[in-house]
Protein backbone atom coordinates (compact mmCIF):
# COMPACT_ATOMS: atom_id res chain seq x y z
CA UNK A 1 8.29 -11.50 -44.75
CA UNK A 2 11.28 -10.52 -42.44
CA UNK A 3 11.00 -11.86 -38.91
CA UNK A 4 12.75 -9.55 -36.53
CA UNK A 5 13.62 -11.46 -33.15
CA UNK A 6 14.35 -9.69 -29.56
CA UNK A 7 14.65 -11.52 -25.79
CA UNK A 8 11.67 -9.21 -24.68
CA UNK A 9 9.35 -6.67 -26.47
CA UNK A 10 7.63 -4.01 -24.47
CA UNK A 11 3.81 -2.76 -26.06
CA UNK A 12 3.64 0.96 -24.87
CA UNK A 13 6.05 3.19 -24.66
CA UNK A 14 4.78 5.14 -22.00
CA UNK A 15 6.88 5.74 -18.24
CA UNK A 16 5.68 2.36 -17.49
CA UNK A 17 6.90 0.62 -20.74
CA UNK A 18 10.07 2.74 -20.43
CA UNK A 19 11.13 1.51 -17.40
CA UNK A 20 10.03 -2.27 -17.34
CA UNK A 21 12.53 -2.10 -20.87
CA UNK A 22 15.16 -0.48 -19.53
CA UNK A 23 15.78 -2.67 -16.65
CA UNK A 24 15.41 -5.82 -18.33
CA UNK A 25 18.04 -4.67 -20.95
CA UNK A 26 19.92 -3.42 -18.17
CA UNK A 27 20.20 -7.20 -17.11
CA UNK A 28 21.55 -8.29 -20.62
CA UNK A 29 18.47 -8.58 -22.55
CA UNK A 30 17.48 -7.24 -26.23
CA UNK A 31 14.64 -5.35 -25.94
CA UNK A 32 12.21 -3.78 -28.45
CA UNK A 33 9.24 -0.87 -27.76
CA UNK A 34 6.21 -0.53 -29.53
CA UNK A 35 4.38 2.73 -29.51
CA UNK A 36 1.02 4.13 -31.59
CA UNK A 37 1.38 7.94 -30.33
CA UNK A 38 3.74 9.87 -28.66
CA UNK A 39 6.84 8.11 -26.26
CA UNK A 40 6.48 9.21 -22.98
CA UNK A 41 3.08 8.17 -22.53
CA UNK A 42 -0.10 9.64 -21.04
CA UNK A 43 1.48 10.99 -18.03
CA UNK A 44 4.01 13.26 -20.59
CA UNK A 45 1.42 14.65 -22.22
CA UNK A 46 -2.09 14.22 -21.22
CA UNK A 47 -2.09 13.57 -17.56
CA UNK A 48 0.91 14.22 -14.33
CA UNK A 49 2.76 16.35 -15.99
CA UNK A 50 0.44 18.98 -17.33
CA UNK A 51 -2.11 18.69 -14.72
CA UNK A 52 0.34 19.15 -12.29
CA UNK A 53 1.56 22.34 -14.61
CA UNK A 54 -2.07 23.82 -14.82
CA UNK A 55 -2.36 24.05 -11.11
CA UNK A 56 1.26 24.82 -9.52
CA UNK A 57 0.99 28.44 -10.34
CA UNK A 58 -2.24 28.41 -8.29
CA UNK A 59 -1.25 26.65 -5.73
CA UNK A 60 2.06 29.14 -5.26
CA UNK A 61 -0.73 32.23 -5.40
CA UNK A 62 -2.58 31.03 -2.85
CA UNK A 63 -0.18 30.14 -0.44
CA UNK A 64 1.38 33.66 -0.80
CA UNK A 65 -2.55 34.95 -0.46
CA UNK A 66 -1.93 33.21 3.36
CA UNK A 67 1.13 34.85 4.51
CA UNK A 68 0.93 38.50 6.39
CA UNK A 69 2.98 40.46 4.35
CA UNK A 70 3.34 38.70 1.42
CA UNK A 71 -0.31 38.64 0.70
CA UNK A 72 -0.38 42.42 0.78
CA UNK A 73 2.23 42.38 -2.57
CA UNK A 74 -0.50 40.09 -4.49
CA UNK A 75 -1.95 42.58 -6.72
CA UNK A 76 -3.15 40.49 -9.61
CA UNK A 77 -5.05 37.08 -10.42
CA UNK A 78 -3.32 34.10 -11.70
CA UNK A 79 -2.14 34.72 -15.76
CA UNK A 80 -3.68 31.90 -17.69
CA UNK A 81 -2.41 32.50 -20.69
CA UNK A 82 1.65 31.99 -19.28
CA UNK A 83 0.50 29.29 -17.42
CA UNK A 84 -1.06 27.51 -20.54
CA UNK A 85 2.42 28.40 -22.35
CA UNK A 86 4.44 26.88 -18.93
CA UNK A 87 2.29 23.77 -19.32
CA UNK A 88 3.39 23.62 -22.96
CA UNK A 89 6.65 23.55 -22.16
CA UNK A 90 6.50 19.89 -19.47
CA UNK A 91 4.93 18.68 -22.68
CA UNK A 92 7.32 19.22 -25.11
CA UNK A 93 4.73 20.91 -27.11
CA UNK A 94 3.65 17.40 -27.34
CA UNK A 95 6.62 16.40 -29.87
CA UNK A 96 8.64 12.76 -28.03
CA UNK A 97 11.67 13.82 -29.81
CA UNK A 98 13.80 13.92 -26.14
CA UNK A 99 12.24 10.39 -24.89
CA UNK A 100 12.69 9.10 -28.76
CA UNK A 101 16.29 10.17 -27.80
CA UNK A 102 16.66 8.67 -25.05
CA UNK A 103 15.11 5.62 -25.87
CA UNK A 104 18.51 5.66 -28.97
CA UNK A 105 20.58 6.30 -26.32
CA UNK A 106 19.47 3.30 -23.72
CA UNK A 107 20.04 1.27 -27.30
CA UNK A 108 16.50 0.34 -26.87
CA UNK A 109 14.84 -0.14 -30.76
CA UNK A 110 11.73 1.93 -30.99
CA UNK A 111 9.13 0.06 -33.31
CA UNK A 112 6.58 2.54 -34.51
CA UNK A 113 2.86 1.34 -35.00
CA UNK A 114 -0.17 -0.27 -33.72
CA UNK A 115 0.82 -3.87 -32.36
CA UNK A 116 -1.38 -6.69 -32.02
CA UNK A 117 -0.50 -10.49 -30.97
CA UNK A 118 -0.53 -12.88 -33.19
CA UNK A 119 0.27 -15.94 -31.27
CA UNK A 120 2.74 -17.18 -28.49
CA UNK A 121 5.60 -14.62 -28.23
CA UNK A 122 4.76 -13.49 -31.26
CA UNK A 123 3.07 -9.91 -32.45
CA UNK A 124 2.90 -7.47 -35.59
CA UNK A 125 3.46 -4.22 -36.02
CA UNK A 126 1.77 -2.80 -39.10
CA UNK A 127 2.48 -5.97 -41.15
CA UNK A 128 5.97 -6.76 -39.53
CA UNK A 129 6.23 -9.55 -37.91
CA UNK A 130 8.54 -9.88 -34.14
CA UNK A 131 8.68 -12.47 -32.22
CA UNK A 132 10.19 -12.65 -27.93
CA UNK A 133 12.43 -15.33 -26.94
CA UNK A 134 11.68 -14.35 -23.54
CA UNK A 135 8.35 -12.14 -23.02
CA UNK A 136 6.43 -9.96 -24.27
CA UNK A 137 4.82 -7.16 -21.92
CA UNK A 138 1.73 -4.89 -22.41
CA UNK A 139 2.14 -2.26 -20.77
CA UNK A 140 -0.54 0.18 -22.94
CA UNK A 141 -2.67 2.14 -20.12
CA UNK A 142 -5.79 2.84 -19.81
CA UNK A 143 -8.53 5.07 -21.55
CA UNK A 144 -11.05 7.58 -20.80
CA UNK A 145 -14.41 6.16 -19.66
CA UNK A 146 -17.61 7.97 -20.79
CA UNK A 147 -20.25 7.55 -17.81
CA UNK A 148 -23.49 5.95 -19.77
CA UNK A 149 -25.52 9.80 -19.01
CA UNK A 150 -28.02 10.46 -21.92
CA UNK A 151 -26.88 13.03 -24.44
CA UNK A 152 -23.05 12.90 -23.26
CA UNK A 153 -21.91 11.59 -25.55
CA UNK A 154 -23.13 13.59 -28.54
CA UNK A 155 -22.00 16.74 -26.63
CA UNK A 156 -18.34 16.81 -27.23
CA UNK A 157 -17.35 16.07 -23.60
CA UNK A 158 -13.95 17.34 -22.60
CA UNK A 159 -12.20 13.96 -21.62
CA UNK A 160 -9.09 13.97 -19.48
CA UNK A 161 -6.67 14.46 -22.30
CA UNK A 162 -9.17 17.76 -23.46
CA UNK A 163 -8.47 18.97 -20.25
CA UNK A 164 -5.22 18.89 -19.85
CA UNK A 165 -4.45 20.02 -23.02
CA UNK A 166 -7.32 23.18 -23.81
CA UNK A 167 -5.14 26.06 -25.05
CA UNK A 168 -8.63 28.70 -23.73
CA UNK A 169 -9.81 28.65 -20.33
CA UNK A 170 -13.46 28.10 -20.48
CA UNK A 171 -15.78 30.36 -19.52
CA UNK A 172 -17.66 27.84 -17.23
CA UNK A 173 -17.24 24.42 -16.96
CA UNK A 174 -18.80 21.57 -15.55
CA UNK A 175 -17.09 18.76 -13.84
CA UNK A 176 -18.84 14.95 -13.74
CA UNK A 177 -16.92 13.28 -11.26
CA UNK A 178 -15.46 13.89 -7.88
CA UNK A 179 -12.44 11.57 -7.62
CA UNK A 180 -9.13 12.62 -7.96
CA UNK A 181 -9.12 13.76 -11.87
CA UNK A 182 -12.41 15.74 -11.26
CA UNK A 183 -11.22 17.05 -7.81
CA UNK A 184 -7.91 17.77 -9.49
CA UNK A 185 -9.17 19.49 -12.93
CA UNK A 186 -11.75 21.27 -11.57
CA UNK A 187 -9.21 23.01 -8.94
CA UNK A 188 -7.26 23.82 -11.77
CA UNK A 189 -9.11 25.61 -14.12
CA UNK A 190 -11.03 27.34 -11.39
CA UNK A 191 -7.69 28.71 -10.48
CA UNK A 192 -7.23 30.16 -14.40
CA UNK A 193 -10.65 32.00 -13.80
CA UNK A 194 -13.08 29.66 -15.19
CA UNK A 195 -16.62 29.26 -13.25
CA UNK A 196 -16.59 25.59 -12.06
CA UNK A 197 -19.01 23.50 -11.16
CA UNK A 198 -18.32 19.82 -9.76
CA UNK A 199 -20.60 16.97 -9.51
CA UNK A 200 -20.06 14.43 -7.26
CA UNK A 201 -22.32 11.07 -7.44
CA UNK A 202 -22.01 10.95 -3.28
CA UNK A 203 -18.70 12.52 -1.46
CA UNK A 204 -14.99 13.83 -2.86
CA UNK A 205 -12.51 11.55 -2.64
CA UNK A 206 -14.64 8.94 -1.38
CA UNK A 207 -12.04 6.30 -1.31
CA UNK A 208 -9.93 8.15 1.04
CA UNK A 209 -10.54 9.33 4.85
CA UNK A 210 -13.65 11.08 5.21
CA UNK A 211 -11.93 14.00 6.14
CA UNK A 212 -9.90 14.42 2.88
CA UNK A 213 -13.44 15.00 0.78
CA UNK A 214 -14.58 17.34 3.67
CA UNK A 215 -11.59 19.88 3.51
CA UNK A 216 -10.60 19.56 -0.08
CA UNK A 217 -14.65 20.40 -1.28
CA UNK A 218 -14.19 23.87 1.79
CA UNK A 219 -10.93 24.96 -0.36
CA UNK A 220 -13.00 24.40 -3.39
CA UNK A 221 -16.04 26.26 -2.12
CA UNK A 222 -13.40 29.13 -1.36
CA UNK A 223 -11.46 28.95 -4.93
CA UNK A 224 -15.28 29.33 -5.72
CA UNK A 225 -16.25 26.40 -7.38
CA UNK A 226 -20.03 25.01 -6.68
CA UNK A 227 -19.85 21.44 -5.33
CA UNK A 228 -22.62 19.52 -5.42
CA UNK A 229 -22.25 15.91 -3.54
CA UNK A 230 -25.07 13.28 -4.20
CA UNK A 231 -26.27 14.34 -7.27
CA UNK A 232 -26.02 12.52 -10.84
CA UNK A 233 -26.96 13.94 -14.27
CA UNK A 234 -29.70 12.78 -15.56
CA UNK A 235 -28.90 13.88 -19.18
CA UNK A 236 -26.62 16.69 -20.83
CA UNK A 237 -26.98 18.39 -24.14
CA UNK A 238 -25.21 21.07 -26.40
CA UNK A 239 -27.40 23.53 -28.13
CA UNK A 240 -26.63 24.92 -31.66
CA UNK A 241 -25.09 27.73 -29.83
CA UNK A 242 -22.42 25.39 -27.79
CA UNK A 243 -23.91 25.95 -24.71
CA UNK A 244 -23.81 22.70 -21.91
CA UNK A 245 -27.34 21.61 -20.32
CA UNK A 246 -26.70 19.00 -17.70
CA UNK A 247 -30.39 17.91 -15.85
CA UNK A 248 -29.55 16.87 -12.40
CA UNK A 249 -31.11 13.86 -10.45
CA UNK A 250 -32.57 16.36 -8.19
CA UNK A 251 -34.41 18.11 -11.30
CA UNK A 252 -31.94 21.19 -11.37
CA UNK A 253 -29.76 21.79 -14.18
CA UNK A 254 -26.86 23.30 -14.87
CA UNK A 255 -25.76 25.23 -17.79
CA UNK A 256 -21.55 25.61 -18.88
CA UNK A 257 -19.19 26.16 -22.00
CA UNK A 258 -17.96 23.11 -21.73
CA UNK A 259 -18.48 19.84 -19.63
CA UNK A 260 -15.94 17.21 -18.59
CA UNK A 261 -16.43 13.94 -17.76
CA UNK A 262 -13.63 12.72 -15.13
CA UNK A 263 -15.47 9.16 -13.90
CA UNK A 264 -13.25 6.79 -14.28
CA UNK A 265 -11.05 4.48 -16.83
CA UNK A 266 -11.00 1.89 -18.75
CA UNK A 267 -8.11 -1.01 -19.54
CA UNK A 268 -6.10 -0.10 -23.09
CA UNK A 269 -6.64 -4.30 -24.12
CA UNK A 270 -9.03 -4.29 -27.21
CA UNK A 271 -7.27 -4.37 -30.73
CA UNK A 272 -4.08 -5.96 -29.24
CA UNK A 273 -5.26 -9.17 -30.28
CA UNK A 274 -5.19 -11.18 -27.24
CA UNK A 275 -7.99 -13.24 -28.25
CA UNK A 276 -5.45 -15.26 -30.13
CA UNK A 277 -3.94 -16.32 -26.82
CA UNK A 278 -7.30 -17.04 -25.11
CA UNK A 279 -6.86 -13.91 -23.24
CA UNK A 280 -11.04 -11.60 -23.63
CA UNK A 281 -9.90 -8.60 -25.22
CA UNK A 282 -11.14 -5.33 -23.57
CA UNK A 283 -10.88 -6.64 -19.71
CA UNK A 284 -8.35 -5.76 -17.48
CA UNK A 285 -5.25 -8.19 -17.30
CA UNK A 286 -4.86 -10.24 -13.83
CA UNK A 287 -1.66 -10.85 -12.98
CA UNK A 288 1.05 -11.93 -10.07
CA UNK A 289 3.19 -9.88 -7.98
CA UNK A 290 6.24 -10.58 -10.62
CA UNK A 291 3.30 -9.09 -13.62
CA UNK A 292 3.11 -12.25 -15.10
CA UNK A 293 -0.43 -12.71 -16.61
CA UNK A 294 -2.55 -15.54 -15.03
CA UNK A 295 -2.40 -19.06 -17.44
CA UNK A 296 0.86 -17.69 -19.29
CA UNK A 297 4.69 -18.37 -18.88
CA UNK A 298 5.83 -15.71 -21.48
CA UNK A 299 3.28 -12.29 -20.82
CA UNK A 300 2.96 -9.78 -18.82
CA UNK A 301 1.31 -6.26 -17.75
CA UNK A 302 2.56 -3.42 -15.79
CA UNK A 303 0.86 -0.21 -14.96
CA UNK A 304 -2.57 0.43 -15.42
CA UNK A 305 -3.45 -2.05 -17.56
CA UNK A 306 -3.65 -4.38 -14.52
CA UNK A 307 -5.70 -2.24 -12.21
CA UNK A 308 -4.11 -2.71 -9.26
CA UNK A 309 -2.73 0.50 -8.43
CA UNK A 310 -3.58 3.31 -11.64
CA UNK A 311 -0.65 5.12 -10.38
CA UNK A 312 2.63 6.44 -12.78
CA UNK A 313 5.15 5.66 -9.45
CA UNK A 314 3.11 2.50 -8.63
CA UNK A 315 3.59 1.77 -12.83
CA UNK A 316 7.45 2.06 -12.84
CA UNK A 317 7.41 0.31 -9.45
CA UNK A 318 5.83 -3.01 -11.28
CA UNK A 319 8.08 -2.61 -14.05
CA UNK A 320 11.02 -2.34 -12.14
CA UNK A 321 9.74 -5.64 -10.40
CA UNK A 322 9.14 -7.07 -14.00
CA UNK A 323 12.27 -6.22 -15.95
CA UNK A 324 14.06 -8.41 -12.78
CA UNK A 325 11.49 -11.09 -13.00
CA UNK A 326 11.69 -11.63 -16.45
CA UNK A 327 15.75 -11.67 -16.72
CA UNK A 328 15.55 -13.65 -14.02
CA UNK A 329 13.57 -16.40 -15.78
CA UNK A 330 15.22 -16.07 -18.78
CA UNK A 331 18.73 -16.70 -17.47
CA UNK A 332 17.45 -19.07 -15.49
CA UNK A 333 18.06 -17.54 -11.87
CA UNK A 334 16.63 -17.49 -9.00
CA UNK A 335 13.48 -15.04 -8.42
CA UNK A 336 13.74 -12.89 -4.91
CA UNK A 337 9.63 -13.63 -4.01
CA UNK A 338 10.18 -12.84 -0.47
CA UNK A 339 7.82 -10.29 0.16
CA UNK A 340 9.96 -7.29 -0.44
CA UNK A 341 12.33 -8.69 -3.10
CA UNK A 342 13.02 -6.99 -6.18
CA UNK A 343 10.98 -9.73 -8.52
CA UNK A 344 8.22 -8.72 -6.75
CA UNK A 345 5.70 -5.45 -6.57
CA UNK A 346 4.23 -6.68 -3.64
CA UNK A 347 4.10 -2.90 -2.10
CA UNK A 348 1.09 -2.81 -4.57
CA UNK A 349 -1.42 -4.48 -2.13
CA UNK A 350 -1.25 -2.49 1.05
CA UNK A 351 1.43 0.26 0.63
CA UNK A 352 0.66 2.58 -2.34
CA UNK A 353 1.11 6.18 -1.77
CA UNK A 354 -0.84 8.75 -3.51
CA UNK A 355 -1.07 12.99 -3.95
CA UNK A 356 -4.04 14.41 -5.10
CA UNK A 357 -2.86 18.18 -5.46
CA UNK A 358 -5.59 20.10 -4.84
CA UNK A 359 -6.00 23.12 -2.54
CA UNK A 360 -5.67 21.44 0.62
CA UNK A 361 -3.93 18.89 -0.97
CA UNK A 362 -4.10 15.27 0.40
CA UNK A 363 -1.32 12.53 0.59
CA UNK A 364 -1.53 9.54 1.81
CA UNK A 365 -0.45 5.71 1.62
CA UNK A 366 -1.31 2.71 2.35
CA UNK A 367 -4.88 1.84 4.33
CA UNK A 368 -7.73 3.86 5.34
CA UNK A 369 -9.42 3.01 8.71
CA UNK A 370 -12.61 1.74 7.29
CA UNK A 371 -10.06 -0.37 5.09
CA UNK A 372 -8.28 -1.80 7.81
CA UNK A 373 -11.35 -2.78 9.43
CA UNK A 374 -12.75 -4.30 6.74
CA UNK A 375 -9.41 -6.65 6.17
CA UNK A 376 -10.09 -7.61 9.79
CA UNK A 377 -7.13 -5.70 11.47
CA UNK A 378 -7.30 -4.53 15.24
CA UNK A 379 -6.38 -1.01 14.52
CA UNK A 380 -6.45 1.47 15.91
CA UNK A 381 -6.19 5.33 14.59
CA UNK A 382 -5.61 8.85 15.85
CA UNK A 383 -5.70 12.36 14.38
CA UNK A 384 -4.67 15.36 14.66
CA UNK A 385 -4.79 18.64 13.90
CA UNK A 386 -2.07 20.25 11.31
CA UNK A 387 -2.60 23.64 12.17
CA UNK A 388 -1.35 23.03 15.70
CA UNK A 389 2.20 21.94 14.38
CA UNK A 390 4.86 24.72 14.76
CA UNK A 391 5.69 24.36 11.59
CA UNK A 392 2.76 24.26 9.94
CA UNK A 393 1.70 28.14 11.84
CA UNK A 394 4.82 29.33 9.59
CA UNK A 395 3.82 28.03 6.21
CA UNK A 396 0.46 29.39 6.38
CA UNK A 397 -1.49 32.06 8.72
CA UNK A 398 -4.26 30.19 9.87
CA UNK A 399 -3.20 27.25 8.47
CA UNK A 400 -6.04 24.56 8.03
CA UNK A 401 -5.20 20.69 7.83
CA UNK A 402 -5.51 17.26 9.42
CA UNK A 403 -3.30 13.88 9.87
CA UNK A 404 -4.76 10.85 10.36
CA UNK A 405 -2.27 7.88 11.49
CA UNK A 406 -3.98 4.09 10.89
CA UNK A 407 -1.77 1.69 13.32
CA UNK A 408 -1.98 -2.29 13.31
CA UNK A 409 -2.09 -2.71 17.36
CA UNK A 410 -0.90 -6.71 17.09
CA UNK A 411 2.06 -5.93 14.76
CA UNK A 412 2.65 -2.41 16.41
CA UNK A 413 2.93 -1.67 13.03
CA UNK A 414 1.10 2.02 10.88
CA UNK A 415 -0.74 0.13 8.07
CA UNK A 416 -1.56 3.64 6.67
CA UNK A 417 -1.42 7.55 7.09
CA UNK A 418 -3.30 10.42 5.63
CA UNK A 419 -1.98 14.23 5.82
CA UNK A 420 -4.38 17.18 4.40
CA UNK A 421 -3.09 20.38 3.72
CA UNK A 422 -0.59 23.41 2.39
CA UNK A 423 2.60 21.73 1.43
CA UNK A 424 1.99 17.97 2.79
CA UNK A 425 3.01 16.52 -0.51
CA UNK A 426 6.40 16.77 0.77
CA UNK A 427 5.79 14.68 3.87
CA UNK A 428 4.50 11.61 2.33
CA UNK A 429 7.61 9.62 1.50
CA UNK A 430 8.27 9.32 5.28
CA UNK A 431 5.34 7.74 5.76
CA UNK A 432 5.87 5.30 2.68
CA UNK A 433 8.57 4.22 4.45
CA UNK A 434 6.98 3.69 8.01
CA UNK A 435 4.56 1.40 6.30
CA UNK A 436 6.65 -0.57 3.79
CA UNK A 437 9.36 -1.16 6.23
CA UNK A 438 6.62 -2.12 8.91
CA UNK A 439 8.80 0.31 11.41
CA UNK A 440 7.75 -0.75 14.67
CA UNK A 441 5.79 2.10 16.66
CA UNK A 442 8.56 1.99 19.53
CA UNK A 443 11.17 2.55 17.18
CA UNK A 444 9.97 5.43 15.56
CA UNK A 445 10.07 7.26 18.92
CA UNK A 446 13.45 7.60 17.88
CA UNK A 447 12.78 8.86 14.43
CA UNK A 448 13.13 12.81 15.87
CA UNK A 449 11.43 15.59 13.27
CA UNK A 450 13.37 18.44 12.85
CA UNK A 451 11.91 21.83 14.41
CA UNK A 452 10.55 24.04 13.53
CA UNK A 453 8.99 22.32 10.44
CA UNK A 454 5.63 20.30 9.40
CA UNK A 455 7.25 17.14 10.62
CA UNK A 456 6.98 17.58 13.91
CA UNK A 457 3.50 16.05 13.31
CA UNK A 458 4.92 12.99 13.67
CA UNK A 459 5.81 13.20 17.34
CA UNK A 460 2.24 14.51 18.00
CA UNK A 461 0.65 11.70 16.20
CA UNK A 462 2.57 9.11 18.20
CA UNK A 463 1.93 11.39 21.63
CA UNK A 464 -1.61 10.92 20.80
CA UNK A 465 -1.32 7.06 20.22
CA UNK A 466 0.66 6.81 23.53
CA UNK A 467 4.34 6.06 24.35
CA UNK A 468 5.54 2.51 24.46
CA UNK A 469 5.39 0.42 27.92
């Protein structure tokens, strides 16, 4: 049997794996990727990217829908079928040939097949045996979970990858599951004409501000899907005919062409056989801020795989930290653990920014109020309204949107920020900097938005807080 040997091999080939092996061969190491499907991941082809495709066109309708004098040259609906066909096209008609290419061009060897561990360093890739002089990563994602409903199951649920990837926009469809993917999907194929319902076991968006759920389920309600907070089904069927049943907690029931179930995930870690290394296969993997795996020198897990942060930025972000941490050890340097330094993804634990793009869509990083408080901060947080900005009045007639700014009053620090709306997606990275570089509240007095344009919300947030002594 031929024993191939590398400094590091990377399990997954997805953004994640991509970039945790890029930078560590960047910083002299050999570096070998493993990959089952397609290169490029789940965000290529199953999730960002064509989500993100299906509801773009949408979005750019209905913003023109809220400007006098554009609205009035809107004559038509949304054209599924070219939007299917652009959606195609971020996938690559889900063919990796491009990333396969670039992966050649990085000089990064791209081992084809399922892998599973075999021992210390050591793994197999459909009977060929590689071994790591440095590390091996996982970096595999994580799956679908089916919510334990009766009948589910044996209906043919649309997972997330079904949805993202239908080529027919369903005549109806119901929606279990009102976080971001259900909030998300649901917003999306309402916009290509299908009749959506969502289900939502209590609020939208629950894990953000309060207000985010409120004003993302009213543009929902007026895309015209029927949201339904606090409810749970009870049990779903398909009849012979393909038709969805879905019994409700509250004894209603809901009938649809097809259902999805958007509830959660699940960690990619059974089959890679890390029983071997006394690691339960099918849990998540707990690691440290460098994504070293918890009782292990040699492995480690970026991306989902670790819940911390199921996030494609927050992903690259850990593999980024990775690559460094594990060409660090391996050349025997120094590791930058301070809390920003690059061996680190410590940005993970209080500063992760997130879009959900629905219609308002939301963006926001780091904590919410009721998360602050919990952690035992004295905060203290203001809001405001959007649609009082300057800017905001030109983007959309009657515009409709809230920011919420979550400040840290014995640091004088913003620990987080929310903004719902048209167009706020934009904004966000400003804040992602306020709260990873801890930018005192004095200082960003100084920090003047430009006028006339959404930013100006900025200065009204901190006029709300009050101006420094």
């Amino acid at each position: 049997m031929t024993i191939t040997n590398y400094d590091v091999i990377v399990v997954g080939a997805g953004a994640t794996g991509e970039n945790v092996a890029d930078y560590a061969h960047k910083r002299g190491l050999s570096v070998a990727i493993v990959e089952s499907e397609l290169v490029g991941g789940e965000c290529s082809y199953w999730a960002c990217m064509p989500s993100k495709a299906l509801l773009r066109s949408g979005h750019a309708l209905a913003a023109a829908k809220r400007l006098d004098g554009a609205k009035q040259a809107v004559t038509g609906h949304v054209d599924a079928q070219r939007v299917l066909a652009r959606r195609d096209g971020f996938t690559s008609h889900w063919k990796d040939n491009g990333q396969v290419a670039w992966l050649r061009s990085a000089d990064i060897p791209l081992l084809r097949g399922h892998a599973r561990i075999t021992g210390k360093k050591t793994i197999e890739v459909d009977g060929q045996t590689h071994t790591a002089r440095a590390a091996i990563v996982i970096a595999t994602g994580s799956l679908h979970a089916l919510p334990d409903i009766p009948g589910l199951a044996d209906s043919n649920p649309w997972g997330t990858r079904e949805a993202t990837s239908a080529h027919a926009v369903p005549e109806s469809l119901l929606v279990i599951g009102g976080g971001v993917a259900g909030s998300e999907l649901a917003t999306a194929w309402a916009s290509l004409g299908s009749k959506v319902t969502l289900l939502a076991r209590h609020t939208l968006l629950g894990d953000m501000e309060p207000f985010a759920g409120e004003l993302v389920a009213m543009g929902m309600r007026q895309l015209g899907v029927d949201v339904r907070t606090d409810v749970t089904p009870t049990k779903v069927t398909r009849d012979p005919t393909g038709l969805i049943t879905a019994t409700l907690n509250d004894g209603s029931k809901v009938t649809a062409s097809e259902v999805l179930a958007a509830t959660g995930r699940s960690p990619h870690t059974r089959d890679l056989g890390l029983e071997t290394v006394g690691i339960t296969a099918g849990d998540w993997l707990t690691v440290d801020d460098s994504m070293l795996v918890d009782g292990t020198d040699w492995l480690y897990a970026v991306g989902d795989v670790n819940n911390r942060a199921l996030l494609t930025h927050q992903g690259k972000y850990q593999a980024r930290a990775a690559g460094e941490a594990i060409a660090a050890r391996h050349h025997g340097t120094a590791l930058h653990v301070e809390p920003w330094g690059s061996h680190v993804a410590t940005a993970d634990h209080a500063a992760v920014p997130q879009v959900t793009f629905t219609d308002p869509e939301v963006a926001s990083v780091g904590l919410t109020e009721a998360q602050a408080r919990a952690q035992g901060l004295n905060i203290r947080a203001v809001q405001y309204e959007l649609g009082h900005v300057a800017g905001a009045s030109l983007q959309a007639d009657g515009y409709s949107g809230r920011a919420k700014m979550v400040v840290d009053q014995d640091r004088n620090v913003i620990v987080g920020v929310t903004f719902v709306g048209q167009d706020v997606a934009e904004m966000l990275h400003a804040a992602t900097i306020a709260v990873v570089g801890e930018v005192p509240i004095d200082r960003l007095w100084h920090a003047v938005p430009a006028y006339p344009t959404m930013n100006e919300i900025w200065l009204r947030l901190l006029e709300t807080y009050g101006r420094p002594n």
